[in-house]
Structures are given as structure tokens and as C-alpha cells.
Protein backbone atom coordinates (compact mmCIF):
# COMPACT_ATOMS: atom_id res chain seq x y z
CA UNK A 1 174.42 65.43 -157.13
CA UNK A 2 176.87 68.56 -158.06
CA UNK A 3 179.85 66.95 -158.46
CA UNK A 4 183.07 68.95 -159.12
CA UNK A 5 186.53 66.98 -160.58
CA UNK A 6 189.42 69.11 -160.50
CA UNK A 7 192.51 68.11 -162.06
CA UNK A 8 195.53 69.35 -163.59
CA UNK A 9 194.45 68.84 -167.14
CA UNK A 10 191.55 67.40 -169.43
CA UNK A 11 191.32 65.76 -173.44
CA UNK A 12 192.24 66.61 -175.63
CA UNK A 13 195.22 66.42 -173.30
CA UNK A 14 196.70 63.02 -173.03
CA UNK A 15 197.60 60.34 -169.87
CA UNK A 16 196.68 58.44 -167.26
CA UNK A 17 195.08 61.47 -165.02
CA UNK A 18 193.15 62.78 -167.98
CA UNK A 19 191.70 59.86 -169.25
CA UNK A 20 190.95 58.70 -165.72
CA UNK A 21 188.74 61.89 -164.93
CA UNK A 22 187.33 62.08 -168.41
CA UNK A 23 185.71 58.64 -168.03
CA UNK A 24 184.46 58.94 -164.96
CA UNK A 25 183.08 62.63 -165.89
CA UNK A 26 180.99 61.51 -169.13
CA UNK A 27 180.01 58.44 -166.96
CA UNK A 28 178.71 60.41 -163.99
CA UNK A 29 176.70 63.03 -166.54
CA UNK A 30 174.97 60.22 -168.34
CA UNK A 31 173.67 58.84 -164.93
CA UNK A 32 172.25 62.31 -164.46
CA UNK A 33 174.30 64.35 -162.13
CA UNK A 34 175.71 67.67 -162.70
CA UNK A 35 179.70 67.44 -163.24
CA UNK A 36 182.12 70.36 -163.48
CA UNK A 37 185.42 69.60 -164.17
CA UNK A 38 188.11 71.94 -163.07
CA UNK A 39 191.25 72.01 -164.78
CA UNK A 40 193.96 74.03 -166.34
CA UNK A 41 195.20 75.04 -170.15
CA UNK A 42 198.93 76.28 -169.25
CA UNK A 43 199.31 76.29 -173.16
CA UNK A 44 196.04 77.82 -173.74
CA UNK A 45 194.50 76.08 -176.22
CA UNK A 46 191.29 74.94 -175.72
CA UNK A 47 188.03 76.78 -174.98
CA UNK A 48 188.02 77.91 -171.32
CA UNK A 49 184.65 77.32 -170.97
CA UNK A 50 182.57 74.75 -172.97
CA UNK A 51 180.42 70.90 -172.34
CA UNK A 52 181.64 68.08 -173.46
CA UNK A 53 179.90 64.32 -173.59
CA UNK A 54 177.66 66.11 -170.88
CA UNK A 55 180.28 67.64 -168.91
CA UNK A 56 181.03 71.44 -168.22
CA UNK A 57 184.96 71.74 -168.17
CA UNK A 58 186.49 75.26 -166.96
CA UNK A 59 190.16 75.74 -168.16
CA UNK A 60 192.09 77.89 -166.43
CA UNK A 61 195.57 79.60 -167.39
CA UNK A 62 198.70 77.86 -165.14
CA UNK A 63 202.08 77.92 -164.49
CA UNK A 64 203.42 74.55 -165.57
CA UNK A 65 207.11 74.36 -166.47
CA UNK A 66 208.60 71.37 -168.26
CA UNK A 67 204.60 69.95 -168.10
CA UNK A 68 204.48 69.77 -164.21
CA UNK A 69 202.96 71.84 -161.04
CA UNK A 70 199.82 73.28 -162.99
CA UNK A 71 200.00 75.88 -160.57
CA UNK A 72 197.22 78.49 -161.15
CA UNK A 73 195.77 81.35 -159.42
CA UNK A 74 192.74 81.79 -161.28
CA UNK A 75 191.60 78.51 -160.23
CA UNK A 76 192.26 78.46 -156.65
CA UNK A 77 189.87 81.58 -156.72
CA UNK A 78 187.47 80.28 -158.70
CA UNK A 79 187.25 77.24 -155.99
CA UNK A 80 187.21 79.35 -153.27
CA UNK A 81 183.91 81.12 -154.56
CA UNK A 82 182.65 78.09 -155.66
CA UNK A 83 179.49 77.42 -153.87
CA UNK A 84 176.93 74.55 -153.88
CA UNK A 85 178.76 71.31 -154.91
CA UNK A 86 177.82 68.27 -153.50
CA UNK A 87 181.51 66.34 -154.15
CA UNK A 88 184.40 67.63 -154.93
CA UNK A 89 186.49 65.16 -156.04
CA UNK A 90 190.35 66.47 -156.45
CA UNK A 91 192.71 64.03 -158.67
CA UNK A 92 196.66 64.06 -158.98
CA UNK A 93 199.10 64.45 -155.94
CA UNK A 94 201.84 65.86 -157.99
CA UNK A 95 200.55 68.62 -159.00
CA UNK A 96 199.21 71.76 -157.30
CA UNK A 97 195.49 71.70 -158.32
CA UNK A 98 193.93 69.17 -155.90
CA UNK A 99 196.15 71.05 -153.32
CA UNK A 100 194.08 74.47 -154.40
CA UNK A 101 190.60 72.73 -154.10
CA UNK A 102 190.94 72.27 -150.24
CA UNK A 103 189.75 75.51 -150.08
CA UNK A 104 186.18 74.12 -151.12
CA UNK A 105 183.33 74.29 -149.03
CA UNK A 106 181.61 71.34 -150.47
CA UNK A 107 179.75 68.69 -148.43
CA UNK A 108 182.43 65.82 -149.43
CA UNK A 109 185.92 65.93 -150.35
CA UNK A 110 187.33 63.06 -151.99
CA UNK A 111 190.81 62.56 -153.01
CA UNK A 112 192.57 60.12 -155.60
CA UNK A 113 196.32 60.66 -155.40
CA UNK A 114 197.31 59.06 -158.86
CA UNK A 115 200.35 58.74 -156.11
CA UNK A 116 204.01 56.63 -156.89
CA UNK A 117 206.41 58.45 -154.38
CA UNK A 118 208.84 59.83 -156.46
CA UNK A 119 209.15 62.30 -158.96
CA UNK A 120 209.25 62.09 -162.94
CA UNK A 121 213.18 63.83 -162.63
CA UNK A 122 215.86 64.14 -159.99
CA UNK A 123 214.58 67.82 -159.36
CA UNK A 124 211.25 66.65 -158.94
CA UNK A 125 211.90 64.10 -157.15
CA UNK A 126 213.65 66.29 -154.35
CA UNK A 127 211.06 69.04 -154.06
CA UNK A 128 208.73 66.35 -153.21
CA UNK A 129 210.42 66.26 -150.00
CA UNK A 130 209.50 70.24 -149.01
CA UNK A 131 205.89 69.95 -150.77
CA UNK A 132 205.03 67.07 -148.56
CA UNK A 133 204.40 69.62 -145.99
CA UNK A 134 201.43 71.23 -147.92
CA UNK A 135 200.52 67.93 -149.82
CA UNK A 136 199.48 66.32 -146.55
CA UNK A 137 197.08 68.76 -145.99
CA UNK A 138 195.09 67.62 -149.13
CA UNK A 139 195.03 64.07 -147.35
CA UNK A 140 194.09 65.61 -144.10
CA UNK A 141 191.22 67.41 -145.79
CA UNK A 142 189.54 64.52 -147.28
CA UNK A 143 186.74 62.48 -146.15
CA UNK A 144 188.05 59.70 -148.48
CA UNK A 145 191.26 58.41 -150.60
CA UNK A 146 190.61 56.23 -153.28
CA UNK A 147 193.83 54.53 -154.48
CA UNK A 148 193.66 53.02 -158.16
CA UNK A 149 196.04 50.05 -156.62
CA UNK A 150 196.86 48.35 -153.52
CA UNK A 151 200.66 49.09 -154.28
CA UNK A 152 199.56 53.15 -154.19
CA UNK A 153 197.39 51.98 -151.22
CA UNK A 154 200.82 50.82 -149.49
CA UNK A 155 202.63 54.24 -150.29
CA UNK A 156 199.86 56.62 -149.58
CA UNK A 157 199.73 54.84 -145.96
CA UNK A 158 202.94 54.60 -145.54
CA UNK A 159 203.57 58.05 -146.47
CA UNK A 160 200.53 60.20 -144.97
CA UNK A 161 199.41 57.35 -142.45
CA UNK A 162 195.70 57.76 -143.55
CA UNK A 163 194.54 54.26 -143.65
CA UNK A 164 191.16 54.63 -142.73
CA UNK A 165 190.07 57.11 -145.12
CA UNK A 166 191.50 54.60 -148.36
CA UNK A 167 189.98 52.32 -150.65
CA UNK A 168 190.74 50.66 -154.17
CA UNK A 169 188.96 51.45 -157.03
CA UNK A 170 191.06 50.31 -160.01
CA UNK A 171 190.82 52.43 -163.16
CA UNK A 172 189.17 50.31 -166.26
CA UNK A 173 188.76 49.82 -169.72
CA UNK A 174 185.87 50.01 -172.10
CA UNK A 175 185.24 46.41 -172.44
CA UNK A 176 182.65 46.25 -175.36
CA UNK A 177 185.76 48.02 -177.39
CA UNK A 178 187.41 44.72 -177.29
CA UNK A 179 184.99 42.47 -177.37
CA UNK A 180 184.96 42.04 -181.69
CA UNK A 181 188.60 43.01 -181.72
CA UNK A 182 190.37 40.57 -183.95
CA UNK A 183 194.31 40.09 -184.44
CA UNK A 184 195.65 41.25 -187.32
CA UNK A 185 199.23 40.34 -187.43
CA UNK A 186 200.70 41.04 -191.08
CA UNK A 187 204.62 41.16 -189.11
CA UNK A 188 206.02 40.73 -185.95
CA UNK A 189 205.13 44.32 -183.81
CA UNK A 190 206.41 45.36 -179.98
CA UNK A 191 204.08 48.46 -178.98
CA UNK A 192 204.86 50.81 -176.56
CA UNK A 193 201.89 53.20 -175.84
CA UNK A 194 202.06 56.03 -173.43
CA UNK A 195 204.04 59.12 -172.16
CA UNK A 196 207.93 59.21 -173.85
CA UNK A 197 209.48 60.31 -170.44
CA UNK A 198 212.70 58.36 -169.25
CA UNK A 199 211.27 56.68 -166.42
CA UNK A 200 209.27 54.85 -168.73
CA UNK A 201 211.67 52.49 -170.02
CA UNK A 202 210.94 52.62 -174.05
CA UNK A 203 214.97 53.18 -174.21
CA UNK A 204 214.84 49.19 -173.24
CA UNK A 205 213.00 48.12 -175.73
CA UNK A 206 214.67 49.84 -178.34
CA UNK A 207 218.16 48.21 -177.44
CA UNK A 208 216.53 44.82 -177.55
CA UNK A 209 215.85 45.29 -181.22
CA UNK A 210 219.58 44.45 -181.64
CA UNK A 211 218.58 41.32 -180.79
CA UNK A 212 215.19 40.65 -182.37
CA UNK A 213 215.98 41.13 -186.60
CA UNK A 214 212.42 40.27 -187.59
CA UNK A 215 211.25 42.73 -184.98
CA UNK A 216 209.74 46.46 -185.33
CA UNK A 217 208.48 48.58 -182.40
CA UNK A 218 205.86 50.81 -182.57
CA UNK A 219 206.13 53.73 -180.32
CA UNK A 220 202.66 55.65 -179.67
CA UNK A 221 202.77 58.69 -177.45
CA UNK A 222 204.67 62.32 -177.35
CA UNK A 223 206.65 63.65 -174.36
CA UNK A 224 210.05 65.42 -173.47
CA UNK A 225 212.36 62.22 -173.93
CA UNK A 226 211.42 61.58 -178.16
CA UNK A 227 214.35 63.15 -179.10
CA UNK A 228 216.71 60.94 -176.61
CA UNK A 229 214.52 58.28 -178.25
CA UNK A 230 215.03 58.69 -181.84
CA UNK A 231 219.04 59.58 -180.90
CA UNK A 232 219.05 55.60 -178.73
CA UNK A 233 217.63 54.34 -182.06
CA UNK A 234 220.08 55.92 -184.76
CA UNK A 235 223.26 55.06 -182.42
CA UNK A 236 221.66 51.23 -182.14
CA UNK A 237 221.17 51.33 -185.94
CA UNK A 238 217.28 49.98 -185.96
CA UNK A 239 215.83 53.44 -186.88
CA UNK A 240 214.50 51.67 -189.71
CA UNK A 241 212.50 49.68 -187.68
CA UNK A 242 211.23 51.94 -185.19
CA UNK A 243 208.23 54.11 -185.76
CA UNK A 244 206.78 56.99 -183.76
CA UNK A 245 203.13 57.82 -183.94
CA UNK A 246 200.70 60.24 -181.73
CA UNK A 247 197.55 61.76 -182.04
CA UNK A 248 195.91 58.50 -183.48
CA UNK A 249 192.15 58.32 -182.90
CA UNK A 250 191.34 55.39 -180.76
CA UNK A 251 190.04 53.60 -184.00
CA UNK A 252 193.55 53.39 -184.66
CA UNK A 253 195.41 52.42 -181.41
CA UNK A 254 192.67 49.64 -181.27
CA UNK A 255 193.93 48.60 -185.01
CA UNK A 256 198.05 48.79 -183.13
CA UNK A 257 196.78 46.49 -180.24
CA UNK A 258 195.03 43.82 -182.84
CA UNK A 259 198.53 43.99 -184.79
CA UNK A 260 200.76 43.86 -181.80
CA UNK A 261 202.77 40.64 -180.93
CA UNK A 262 203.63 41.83 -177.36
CA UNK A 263 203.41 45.03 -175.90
CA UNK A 264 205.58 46.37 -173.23
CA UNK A 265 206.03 48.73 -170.26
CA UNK A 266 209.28 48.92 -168.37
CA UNK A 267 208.31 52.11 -166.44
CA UNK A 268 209.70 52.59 -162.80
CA UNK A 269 207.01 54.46 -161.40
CA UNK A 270 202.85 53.45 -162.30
CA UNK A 271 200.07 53.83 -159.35
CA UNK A 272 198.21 51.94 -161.93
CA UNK A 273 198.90 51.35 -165.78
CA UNK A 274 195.61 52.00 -168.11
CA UNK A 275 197.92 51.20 -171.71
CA UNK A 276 198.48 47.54 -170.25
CA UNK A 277 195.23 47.25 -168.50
CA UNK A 278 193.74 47.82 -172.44
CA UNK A 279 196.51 45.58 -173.76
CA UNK A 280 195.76 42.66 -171.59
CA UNK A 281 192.09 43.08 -172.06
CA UNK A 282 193.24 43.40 -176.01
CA UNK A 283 194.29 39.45 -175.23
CA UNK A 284 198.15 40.91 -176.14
CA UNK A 285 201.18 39.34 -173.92
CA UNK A 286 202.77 42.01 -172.17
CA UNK A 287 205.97 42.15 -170.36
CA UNK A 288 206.06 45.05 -167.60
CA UNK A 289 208.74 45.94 -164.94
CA UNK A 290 208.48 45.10 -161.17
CA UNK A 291 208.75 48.02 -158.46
CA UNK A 292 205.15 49.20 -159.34
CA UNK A 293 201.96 48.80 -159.68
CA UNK A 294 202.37 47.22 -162.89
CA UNK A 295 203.59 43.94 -160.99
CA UNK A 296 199.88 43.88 -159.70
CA UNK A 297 199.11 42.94 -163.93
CA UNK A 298 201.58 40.11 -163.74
CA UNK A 299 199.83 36.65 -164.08
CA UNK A 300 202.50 34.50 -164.95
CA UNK A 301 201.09 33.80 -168.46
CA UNK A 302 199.92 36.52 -170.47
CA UNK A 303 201.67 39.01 -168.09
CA UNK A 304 205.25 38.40 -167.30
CA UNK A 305 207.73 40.71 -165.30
CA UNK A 306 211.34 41.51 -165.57
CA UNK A 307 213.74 43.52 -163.17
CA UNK A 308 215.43 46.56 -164.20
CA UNK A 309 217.78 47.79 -165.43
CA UNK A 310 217.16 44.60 -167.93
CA UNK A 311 219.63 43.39 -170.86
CA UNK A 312 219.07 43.63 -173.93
CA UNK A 313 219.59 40.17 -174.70
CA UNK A 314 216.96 38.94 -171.64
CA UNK A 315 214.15 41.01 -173.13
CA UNK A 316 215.02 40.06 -176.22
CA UNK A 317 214.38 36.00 -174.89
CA UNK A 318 210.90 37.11 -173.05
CA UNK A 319 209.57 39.01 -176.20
CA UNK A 320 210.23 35.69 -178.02
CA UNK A 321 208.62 33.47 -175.61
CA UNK A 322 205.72 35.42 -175.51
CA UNK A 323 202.91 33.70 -175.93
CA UNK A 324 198.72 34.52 -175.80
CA UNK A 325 196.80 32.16 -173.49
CA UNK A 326 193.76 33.72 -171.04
CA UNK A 327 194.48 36.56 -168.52
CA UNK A 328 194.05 34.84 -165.45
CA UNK A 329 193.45 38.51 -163.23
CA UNK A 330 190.26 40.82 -163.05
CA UNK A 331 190.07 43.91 -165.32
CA UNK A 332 187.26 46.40 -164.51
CA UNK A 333 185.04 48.00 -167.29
CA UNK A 334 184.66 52.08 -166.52
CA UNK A 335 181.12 51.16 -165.60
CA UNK A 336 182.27 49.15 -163.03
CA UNK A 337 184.63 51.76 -161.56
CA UNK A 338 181.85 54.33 -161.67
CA UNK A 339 179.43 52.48 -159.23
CA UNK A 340 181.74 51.81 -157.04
CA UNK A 341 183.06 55.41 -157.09
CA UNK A 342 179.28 56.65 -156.32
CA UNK A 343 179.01 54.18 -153.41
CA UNK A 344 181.74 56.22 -152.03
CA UNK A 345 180.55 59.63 -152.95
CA UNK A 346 177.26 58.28 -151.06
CA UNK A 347 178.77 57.50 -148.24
CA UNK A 348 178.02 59.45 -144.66
């Protein structure tokens, strides 16, 4: 099959969109179909046109203030003209690329929102309300949804009433990555991997250190809220004990799960969460916030949940208690997620 992804951006660009696309990309390539993917560069710096693991990726220029929107002209041409795919398969709700490939004239439209029903700021948030009007047409237009979690399941039908277009495909990991992993633990770590936005709760674990003296936390991301971050840290005193890292090469976040103690993700808003998906699968306890998809993780034992906004001092107790024992919940490998995702694409 021709099989187009279109997203809002690709690797070397990081998070939970781009490494969702990029694994089922290489995935579908090495099975022998021909995959596009369709993206923007608003920063333009990548190649706009080049193959990578066995995927052609097309950059295009966009108009994405404070990282958001993507919106770009030159793409929603190039879709337009774009003839002879098979699938197109359009990825992120908040963001104005899947919205552009509507215009496609492929045989099969599929959709994954990457959808949690509010946005990343309070000005976000409220032009969601006014974009719903032209976001529900990207809904509309598909022959399928897939959801990457039954709690996105229950927003995406509850907001765009589309329940018998949706199914669940969860995202994965790369299981034979963990399989000789071995713990390493030379000091007492909490790791935090992912986006450094407010809504994702790192400011929590940073006031806990207050409470935990034998404690570091390892921060491993970039994003718009480091510098609040590094401010929380100095005013709590535990800069000492807090380190920022990015741009490690998956050798070396492997190496930072092995060494964690617990990891942690107090975000309020996850259709899925790939960072504690690896954790768990890493055999690390992790402590995650309900209100998302990220309660979906919680097992009871190696998973545990808290409420926000959380104390200091209870997250402090938690990270203590932490303990590893089995995950008792299914994680799939990308393999996995990739037949499943044909079986739809073959569908009709």
C-alpha cells in the first residue's frame, strides 16, 4: 500500500506524536509498503525532503507560535495535489495539519486524535472551543478513529459523538530494549522524562525533595516551563540535587531507567503516556496522577496514583514506599501496535 502519515512534526523532533508516527512509519516500510510522512519544520532545520529507516518525510515551513498550531500552507497544497495514496493516516487533533489533510483524495482516511480535551495553556485551552467547529470535520471525514486509550476513547465520543468509527490501539514500547536491561542503582534517583510544560507536574516532584534528603531527581526533556523549573528548585534550595538533561541518545535514557528508583508523571492531561509505558516495562515503580489516561497504567503495585494538586509531604511517603514487584497490566511491543493498525487500514 501507499500510505501517507501526516503530522505536525517528525525526529529529530521530540514527544509523544513524533515518536508515535515514527515507529509506526519505519515499521510499515520494513513490511514493504510505501510510507510518506507529511509534516512540518516551523524552525527549519531539517532537510525538507530526505528517507529515513525506509521512510520518505516531506517538511514543510509552518506557522507555529509558542510550539503549537503547525499551521502551513505549503502543506495543505501539497495534500491537495497529492494523488495515489492508498491511506492517509492524519495524527494530532491539536494542531492544524490533520485538519489540512481532509482535503485528500485517498481511498481511506484514518484519524488518531492524540486527543485530551483541553489545551496545554488557558489561551489554548479557550480557542479549542471556536476550532471545534473545523476540528469536527476531520472526525466527520474519517473512515476510522483509532484512540491510543479507552479514556481518549471516552472524550473523543463524548465530544464528536463518533463511536462507531473508534477503536484502541495503544501505543508500545520496543520490548527486546528491555529485555537485558539490568538495574544499576549507585544512589537513590526520581526521573522525570518528557515535555517540561506546566501541566506536566515536574514542579511536584521538585517540592517533594524537601522532604526526601537522600533523594536526587533527574529531569530529561526541554520545553517552555525549564526556566520556571530551575527558579521552583533554587527558591526550594535542592538545586544541588536536581539535574536537567536532553538530547541523550536512547543508549542513555535506557542507562536513567536502569538507575532510577521510581519514576514519576503528575501530568493533568495524557491520551496515553509512552515515558511510563517504557518505565513500567523498564520494571521501575512509577507514581502517575489520576484524571488521565495515565490512571489506565495504575496496577496497584508497581503503578500507584495520587490526586492533584498533591503535598509535598504525601509524595514524598509514596516515593518511599515504592517498591518493584511484577506489572500486573498488558504493555504492547510497536510490533504489536503495527498489525493491528494494518488490520484497520485493511478494512472495507
Amino acid at each position: 500500500m501507499r500510505i501517507a502519515q501526516v503530522c505536525p512534526r517528525y525526529p529529530p523532533y521530540i514527544g509523544g506524536v513524533e515518536t508515535h508516527v515514527a515507529e509506526i512509519s519505519g515499521r510499515l516500510a520494513r513490511a514493504g509498503h510505501d510510507v510518506t510522512v507529511i509534516s512540518t519544520d516551523p524552525a527549519g532545520k531539517y532537510p525538507r525532503d530526505e528517507v529515513i529507516d525506509g521512510v520518505r518525510v516531506l517538511r514543510f515551513p509552518a506557522f507555529a507560535p509558542g510550539d503549537a498550531y503547525y499551521l502551513s500552507p505549503s502543506l495543505s497544497n501539497f495534500v491537495k495535489k497529492s494523488q495515489g495514496f492508498d491511506i492517509v493516516h492524519a495524527h494530532g487533533y491539536h494542531a492544524f495539519p490533520a485538519l489540512l489533510a481532509t482535503a485528500s483524495s485517498a481511498r481511506k482516511f484514518v484519524f488518531t486524535p492524540h486527543y485530551h480535551g483541553k489545551g496545554h495553556t488557558p489561551l489554548r485551552n479557550l480557542l479549542l472551543k471556536p476550532y471545534k467547529v473545523a476540528g469536527s470535520r476531520v472526525f466527520r471525514r474519517a473512515d476510522s478513529v483509532i484512540c491510543v486509550s479507552e479514556f481518549e476513547k471516552g472524550l473523543v465520543c463524548r465530544d464528536f459523538g463518533c463511536d462507531g468509527k473508534v477503536k484502541v490501539i495503544p501505543n508500545g514500547v520496543i520490548k527486546s530494549e528491555f529485555a537485558g536491561l539490568k538495574t544499576v542503582r549507585a544512589s537513590k534517583v526520581i526521573l522525570y522524562v518528557g515535555r517540561l510544560e506546566q501541566y506536566k507536574g515536574v514542579q511536584y516532584a521538585i517540592r517533594a525533595l524537601g522532604e526526601l534528603p537522600d533523594y536526587r531527581l533527574q529531569i530529561i526533556g526541554k520545553g517552555p516551563y525549564k526556566e520556571a523549573l530551575v527558579k521552583e528548585a533554587a527558591d526550594a534550595g535542592v538545586s544541588e540535587r536536581v539535574e536537567f538533561h536532553s538530547g541523550l541518545t536512547r543508549e542513555e535514557l535506557l542507562k536513567c531507567y536502569a538507575s532510577a528508583e521510581v519514576t514519576v508523571m503528575l501530568s493533568k492531561f495524557e491520551a496515553y503516556g509512552i515515558t511510563v509505558a517504557e518505565a513500567l516495562t523498564a520494571g521501575v515503580p512509577t507514581i502517575v496522577a489520576n484524571g488521565s489516561a495515565l490512571s489506565e497504567f495504575v496496577d496497584g503495585g508497581l503503578c500507584r496514583s495520587v490526586d492533584l494538586p498533591v503535598s509535598p509531604e504525601m509524595l514524598a511517603d509514596m516515593i518511599r514506599k515504592a517498591e518493584r514487584m511484577p506489572y500486573m497490566k498488558e504493555i504492547l511491543d510497536w510490533d504489536d501496535v503495527v498489525r493491528r493498525l494494518l488490520t484497520v487500514y485493511q478494512e472495507g
